[in-house]
N, C-alpha and C. Protein backbone atom coordinates (compact mmCIF):
# COMPACT_ATOMS: atom_id res chain seq x y z
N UNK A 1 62.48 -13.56 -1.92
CA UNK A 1 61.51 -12.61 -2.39
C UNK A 1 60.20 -12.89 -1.65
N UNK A 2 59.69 -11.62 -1.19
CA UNK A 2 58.88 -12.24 -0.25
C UNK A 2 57.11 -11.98 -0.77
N UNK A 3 56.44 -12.05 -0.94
CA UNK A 3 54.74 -11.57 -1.97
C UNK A 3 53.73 -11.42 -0.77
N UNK A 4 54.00 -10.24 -0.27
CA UNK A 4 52.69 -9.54 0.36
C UNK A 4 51.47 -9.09 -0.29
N UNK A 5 50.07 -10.11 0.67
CA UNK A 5 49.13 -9.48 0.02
C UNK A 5 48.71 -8.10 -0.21
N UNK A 6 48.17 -7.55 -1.76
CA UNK A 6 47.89 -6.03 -1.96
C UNK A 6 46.41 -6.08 -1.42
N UNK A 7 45.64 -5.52 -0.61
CA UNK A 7 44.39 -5.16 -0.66
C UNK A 7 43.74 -3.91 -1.79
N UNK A 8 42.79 -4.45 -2.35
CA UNK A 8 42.50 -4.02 -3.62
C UNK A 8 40.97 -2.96 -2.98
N UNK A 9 40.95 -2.01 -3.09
CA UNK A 9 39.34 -1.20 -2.58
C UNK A 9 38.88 -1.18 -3.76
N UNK A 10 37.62 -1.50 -4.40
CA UNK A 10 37.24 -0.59 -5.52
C UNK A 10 36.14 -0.08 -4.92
N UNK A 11 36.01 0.98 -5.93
CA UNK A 11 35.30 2.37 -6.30
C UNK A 11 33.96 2.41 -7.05
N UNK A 12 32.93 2.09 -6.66
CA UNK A 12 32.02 2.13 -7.39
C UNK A 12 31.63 3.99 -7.91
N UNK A 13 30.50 3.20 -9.09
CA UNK A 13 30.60 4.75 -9.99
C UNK A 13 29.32 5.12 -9.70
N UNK A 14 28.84 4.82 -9.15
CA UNK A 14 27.04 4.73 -8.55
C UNK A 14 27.41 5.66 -6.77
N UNK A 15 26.14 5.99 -6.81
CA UNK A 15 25.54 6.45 -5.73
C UNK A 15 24.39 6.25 -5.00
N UNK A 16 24.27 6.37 -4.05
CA UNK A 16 22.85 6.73 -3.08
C UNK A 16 21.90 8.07 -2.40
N UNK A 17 20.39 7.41 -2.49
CA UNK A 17 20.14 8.64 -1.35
C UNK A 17 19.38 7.26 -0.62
N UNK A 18 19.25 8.16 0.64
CA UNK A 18 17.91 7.79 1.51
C UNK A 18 17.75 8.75 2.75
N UNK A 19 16.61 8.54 3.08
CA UNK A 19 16.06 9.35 4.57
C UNK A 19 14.89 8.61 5.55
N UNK A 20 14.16 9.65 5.96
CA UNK A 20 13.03 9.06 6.93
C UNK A 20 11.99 10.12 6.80
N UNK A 21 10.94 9.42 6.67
CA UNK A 21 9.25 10.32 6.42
C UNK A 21 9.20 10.50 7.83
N UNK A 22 8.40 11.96 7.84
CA UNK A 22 8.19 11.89 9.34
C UNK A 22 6.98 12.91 9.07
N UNK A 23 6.07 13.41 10.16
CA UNK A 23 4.97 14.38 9.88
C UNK A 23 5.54 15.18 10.70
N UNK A 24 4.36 16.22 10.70
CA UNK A 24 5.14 17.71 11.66
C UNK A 24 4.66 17.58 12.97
N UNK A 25 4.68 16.23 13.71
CA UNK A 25 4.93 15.94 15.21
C UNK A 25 5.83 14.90 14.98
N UNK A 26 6.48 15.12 14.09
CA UNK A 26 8.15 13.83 14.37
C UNK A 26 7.68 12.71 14.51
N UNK A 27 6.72 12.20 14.57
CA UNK A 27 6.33 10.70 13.93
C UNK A 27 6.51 10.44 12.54
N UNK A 28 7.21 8.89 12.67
CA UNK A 28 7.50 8.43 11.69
C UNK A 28 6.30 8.15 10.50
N UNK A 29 6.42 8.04 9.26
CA UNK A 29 5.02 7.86 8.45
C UNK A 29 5.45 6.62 7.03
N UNK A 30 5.30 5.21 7.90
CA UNK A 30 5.30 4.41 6.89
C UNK A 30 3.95 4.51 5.47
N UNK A 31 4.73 3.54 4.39
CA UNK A 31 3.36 4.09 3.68
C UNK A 31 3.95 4.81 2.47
N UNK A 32 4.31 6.19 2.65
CA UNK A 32 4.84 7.21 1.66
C UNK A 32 5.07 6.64 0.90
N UNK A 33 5.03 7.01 -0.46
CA UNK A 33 5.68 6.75 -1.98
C UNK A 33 5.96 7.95 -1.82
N UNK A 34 7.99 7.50 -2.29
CA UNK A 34 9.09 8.40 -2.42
C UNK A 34 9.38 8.30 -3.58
N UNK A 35 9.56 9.17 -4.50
CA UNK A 35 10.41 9.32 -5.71
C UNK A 35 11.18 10.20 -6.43
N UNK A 36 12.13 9.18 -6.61
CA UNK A 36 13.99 10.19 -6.73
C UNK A 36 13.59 9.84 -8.38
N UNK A 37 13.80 11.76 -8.62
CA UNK A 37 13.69 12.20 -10.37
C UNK A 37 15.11 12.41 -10.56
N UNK A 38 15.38 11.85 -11.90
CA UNK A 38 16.63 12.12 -12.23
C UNK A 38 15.79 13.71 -13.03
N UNK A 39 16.71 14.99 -12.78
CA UNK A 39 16.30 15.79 -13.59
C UNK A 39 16.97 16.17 -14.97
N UNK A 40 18.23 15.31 -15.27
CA UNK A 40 18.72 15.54 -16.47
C UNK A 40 17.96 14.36 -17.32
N UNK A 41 17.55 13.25 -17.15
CA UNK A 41 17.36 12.54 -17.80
C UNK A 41 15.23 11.83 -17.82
N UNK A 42 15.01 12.65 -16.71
CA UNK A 42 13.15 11.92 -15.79
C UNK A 42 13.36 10.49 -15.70
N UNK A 43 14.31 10.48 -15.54
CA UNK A 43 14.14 8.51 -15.01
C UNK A 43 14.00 8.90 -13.68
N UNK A 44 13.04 8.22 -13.56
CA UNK A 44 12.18 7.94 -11.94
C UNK A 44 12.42 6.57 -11.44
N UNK A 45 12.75 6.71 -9.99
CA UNK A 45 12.27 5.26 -9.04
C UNK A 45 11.61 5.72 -8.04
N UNK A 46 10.92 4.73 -7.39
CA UNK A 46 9.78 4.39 -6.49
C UNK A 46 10.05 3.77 -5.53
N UNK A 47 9.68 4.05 -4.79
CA UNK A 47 9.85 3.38 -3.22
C UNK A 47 9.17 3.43 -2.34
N UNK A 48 8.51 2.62 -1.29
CA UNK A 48 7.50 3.07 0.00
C UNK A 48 8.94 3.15 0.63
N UNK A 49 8.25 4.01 1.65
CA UNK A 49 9.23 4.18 3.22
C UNK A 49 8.13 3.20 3.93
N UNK A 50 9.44 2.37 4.71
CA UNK A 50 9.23 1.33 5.70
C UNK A 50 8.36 1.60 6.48
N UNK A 51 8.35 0.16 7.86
CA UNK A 51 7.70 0.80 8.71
C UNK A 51 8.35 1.95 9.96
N UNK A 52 9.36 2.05 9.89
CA UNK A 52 10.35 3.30 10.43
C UNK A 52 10.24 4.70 9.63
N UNK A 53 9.70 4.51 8.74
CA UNK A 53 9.95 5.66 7.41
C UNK A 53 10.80 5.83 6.61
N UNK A 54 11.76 4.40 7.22
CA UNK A 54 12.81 4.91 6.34
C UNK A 54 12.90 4.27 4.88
N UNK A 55 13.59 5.22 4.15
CA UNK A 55 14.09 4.86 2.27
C UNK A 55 14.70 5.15 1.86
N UNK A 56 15.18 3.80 0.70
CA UNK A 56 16.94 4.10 0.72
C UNK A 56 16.53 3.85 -1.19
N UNK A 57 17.64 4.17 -2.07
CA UNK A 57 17.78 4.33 -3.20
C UNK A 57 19.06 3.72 -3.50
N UNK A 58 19.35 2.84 -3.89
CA UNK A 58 20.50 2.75 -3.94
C UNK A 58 21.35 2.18 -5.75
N UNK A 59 22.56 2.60 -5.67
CA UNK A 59 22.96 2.30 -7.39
C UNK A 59 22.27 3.35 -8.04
N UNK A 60 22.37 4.41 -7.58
CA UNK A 60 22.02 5.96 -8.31
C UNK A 60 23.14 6.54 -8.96
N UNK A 61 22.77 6.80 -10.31
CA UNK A 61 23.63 7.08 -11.58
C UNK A 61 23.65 8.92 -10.89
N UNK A 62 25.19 9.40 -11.25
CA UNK A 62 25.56 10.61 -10.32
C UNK A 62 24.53 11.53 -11.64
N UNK A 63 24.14 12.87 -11.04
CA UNK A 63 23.72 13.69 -11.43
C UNK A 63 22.50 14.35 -10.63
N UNK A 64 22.14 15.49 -11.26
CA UNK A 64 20.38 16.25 -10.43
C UNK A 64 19.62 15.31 -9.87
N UNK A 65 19.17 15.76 -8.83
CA UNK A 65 18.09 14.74 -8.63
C UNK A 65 17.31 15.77 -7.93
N UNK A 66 15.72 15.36 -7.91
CA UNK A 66 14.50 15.69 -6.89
C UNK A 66 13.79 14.81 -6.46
N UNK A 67 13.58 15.06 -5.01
CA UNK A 67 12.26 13.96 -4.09
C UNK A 67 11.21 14.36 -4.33
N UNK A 68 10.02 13.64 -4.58
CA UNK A 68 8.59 13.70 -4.21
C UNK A 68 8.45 13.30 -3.46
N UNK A 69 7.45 13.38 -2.37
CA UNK A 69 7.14 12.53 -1.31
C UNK A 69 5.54 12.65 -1.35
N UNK A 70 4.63 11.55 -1.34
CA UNK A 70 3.23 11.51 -1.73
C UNK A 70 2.77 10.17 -0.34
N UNK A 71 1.76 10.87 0.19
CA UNK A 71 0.31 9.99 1.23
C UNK A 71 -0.46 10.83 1.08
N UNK A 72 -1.40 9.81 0.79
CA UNK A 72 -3.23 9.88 1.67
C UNK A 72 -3.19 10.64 2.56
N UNK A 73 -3.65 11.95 2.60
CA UNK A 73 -4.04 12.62 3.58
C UNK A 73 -2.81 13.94 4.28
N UNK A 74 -1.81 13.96 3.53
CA UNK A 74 -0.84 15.04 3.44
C UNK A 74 -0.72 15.22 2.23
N UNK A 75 -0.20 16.46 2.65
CA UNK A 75 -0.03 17.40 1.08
C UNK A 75 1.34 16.93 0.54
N UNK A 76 1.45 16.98 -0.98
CA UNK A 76 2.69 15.83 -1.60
C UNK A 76 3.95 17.48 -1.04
N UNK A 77 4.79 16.40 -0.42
CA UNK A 77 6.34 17.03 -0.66
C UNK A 77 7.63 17.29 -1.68
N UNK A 78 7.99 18.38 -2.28
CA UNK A 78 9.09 18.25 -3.33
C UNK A 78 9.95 18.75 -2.90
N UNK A 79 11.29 18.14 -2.47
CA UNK A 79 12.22 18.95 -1.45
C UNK A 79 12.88 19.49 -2.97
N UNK A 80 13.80 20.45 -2.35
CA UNK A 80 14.62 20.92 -3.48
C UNK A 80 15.74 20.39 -4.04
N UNK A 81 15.99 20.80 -5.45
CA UNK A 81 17.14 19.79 -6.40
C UNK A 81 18.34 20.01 -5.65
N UNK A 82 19.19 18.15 -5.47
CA UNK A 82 20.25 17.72 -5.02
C UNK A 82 21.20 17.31 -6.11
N UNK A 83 22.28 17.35 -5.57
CA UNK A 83 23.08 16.44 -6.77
C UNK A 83 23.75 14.87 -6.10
N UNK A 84 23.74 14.27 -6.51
CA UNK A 84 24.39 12.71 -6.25
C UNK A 84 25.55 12.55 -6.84
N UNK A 85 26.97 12.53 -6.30
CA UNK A 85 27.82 12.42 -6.97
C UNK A 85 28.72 10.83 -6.68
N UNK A 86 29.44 10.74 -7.36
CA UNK A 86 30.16 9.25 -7.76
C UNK A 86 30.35 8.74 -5.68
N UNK A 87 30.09 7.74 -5.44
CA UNK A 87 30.50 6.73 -3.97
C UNK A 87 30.10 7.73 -3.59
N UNK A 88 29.02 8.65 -3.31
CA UNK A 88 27.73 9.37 -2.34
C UNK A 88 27.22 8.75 -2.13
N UNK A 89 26.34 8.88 -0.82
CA UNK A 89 25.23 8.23 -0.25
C UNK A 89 24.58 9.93 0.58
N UNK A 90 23.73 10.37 -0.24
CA UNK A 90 23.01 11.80 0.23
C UNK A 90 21.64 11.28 1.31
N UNK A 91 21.67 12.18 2.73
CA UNK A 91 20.61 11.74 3.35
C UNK A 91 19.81 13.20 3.08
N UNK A 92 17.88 12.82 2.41
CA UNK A 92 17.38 13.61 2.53
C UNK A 92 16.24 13.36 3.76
N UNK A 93 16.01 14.03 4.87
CA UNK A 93 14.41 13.38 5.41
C UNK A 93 12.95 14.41 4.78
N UNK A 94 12.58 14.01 5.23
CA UNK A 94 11.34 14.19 4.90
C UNK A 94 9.98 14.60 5.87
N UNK A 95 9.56 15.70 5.78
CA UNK A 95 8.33 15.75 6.56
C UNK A 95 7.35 16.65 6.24
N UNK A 96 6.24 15.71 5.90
CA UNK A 96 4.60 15.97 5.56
C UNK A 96 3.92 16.68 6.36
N UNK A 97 3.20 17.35 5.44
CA UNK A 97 2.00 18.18 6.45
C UNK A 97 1.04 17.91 6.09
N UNK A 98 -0.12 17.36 6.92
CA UNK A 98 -1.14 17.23 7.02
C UNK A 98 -2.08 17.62 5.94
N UNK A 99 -2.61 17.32 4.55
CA UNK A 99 -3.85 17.84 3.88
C UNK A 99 -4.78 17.68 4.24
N UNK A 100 -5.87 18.97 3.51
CA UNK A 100 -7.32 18.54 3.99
C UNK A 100 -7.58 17.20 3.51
N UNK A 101 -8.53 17.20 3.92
CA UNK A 101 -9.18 16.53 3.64
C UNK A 101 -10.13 16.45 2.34
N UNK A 102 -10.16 15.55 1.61
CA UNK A 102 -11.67 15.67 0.46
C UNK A 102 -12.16 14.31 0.25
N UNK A 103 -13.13 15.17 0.04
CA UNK A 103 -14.34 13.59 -0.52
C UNK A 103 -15.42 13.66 -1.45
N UNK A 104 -15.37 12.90 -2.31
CA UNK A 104 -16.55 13.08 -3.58
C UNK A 104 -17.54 12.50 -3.21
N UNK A 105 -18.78 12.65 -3.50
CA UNK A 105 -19.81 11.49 -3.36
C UNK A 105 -21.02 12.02 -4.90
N UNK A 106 -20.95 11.12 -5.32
CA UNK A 106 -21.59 10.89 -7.09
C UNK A 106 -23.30 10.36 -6.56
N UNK A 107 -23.98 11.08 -6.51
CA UNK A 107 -25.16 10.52 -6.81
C UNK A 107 -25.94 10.67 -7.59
N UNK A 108 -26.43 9.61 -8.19
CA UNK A 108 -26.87 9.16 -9.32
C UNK A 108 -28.45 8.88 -9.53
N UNK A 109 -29.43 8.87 -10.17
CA UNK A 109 -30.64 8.73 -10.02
C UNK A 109 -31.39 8.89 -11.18
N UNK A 110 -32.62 8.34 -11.22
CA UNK A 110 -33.37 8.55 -12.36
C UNK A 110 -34.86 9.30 -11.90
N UNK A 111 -35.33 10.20 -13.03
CA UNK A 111 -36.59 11.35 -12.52
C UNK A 111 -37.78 10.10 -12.53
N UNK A 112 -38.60 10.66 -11.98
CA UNK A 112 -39.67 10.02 -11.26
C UNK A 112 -40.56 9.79 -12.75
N UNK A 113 -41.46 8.65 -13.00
CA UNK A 113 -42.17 8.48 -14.09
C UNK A 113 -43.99 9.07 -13.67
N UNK A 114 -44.14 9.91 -12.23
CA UNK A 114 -45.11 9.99 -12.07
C UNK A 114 -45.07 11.31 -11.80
N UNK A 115 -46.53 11.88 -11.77
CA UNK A 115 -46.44 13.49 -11.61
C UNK A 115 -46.95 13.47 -10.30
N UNK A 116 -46.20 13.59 -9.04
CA UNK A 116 -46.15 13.50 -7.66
C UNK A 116 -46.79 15.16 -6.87
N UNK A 117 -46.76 15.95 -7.98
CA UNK A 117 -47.16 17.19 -7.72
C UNK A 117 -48.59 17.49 -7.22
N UNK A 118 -49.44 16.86 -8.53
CA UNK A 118 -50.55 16.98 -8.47
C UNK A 118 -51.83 15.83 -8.94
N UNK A 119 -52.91 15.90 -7.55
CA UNK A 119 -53.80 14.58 -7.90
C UNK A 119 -54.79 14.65 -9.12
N UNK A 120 -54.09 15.30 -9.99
CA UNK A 120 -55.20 15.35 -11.36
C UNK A 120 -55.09 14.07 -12.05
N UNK A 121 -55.77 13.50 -12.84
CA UNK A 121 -56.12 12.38 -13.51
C UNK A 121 -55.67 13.13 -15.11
N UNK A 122 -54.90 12.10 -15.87
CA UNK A 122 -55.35 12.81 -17.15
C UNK A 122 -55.15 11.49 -18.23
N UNK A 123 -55.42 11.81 -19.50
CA UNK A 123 -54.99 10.83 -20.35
C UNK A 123 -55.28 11.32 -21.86
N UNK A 124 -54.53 10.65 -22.83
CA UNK A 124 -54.28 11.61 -24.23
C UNK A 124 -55.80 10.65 -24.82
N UNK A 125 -56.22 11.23 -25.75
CA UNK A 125 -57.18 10.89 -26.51
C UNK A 125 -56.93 11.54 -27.82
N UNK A 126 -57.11 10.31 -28.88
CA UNK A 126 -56.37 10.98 -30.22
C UNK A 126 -57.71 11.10 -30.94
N UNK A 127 -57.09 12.54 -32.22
CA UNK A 127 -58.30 13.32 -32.56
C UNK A 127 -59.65 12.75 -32.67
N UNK A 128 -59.14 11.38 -34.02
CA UNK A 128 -59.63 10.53 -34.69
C UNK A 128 -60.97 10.31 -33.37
N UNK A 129 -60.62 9.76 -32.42
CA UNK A 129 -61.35 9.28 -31.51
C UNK A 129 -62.51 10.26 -30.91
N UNK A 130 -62.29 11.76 -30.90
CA UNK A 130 -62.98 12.63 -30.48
C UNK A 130 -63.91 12.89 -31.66
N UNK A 131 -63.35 13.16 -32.89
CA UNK A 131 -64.16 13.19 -34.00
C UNK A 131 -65.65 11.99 -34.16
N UNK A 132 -65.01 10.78 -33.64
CA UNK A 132 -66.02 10.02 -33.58
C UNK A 132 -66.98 10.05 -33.09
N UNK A 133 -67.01 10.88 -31.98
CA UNK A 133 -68.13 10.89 -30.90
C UNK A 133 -69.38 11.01 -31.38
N UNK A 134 -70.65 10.53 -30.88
CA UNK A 134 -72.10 11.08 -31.03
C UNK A 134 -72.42 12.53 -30.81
């Protein structure tokens, strides 16, 4: 009797995504915070993309999902809803466009305690005191 080894594969019940940030001249854009929404459930994860751009997700429970993609200085990306199904690995990429720009600036200050307008002299004198006069 002879006992050949069985090779055994298993099957995981999990999935993946990942891709690559890129802007709209195909450069790569490390940096990004990526985040895969579960949409049946809003469990969120987080991720920067590398310095290649690239980001990976991995051990993703199968169901809806949506990307955000968020930097400084591009406008945030929401690609459209995917599904992840059982031993998937879904590639989404990614590419940002440029936002304006903005900038606040708060200035703050206190009004002047002097009357800068005009060189008049003045000063209060109470009644009592005028009444007194000679």
């Amino acid at each position: 009797m002879s006992m050949a080894p069985a090779w055994v594969v298993g099957q995981t019940s999990m999935g993946g995504v990942n891709g690559t940030v890129t802007d709209s001249t195909g450069a790569v854009v490390p940096g990004a915070t990526v985040t895969l929404v579960n949409q049946a459930t809003n469990v969120r994860a987080e991720r920067l993309s590398n310095n290649s751009g690239f980001f990976t997700f991995v051990n993703v429970r199968p169901g809806p999902y949506v990307l955000i993609v968020e930097l400084s200085g591009f406008n945030k990306a929401q690609l459209s809803p995917f599904t992840v199904d059982v031993n998937q690995t879904v590639a989404r990429n990614v590419t940002l466009q440029v936002g304006a720009a903005t900038e606040t600036v708060e200035v703050t200050g206190q009004s002047e305690l002097l009357q800068t307008t005009s060189a008049e002299l003045g000063n209060i004198v109470e009644e009592k005191v005028i009444r007194d006069l000679p």
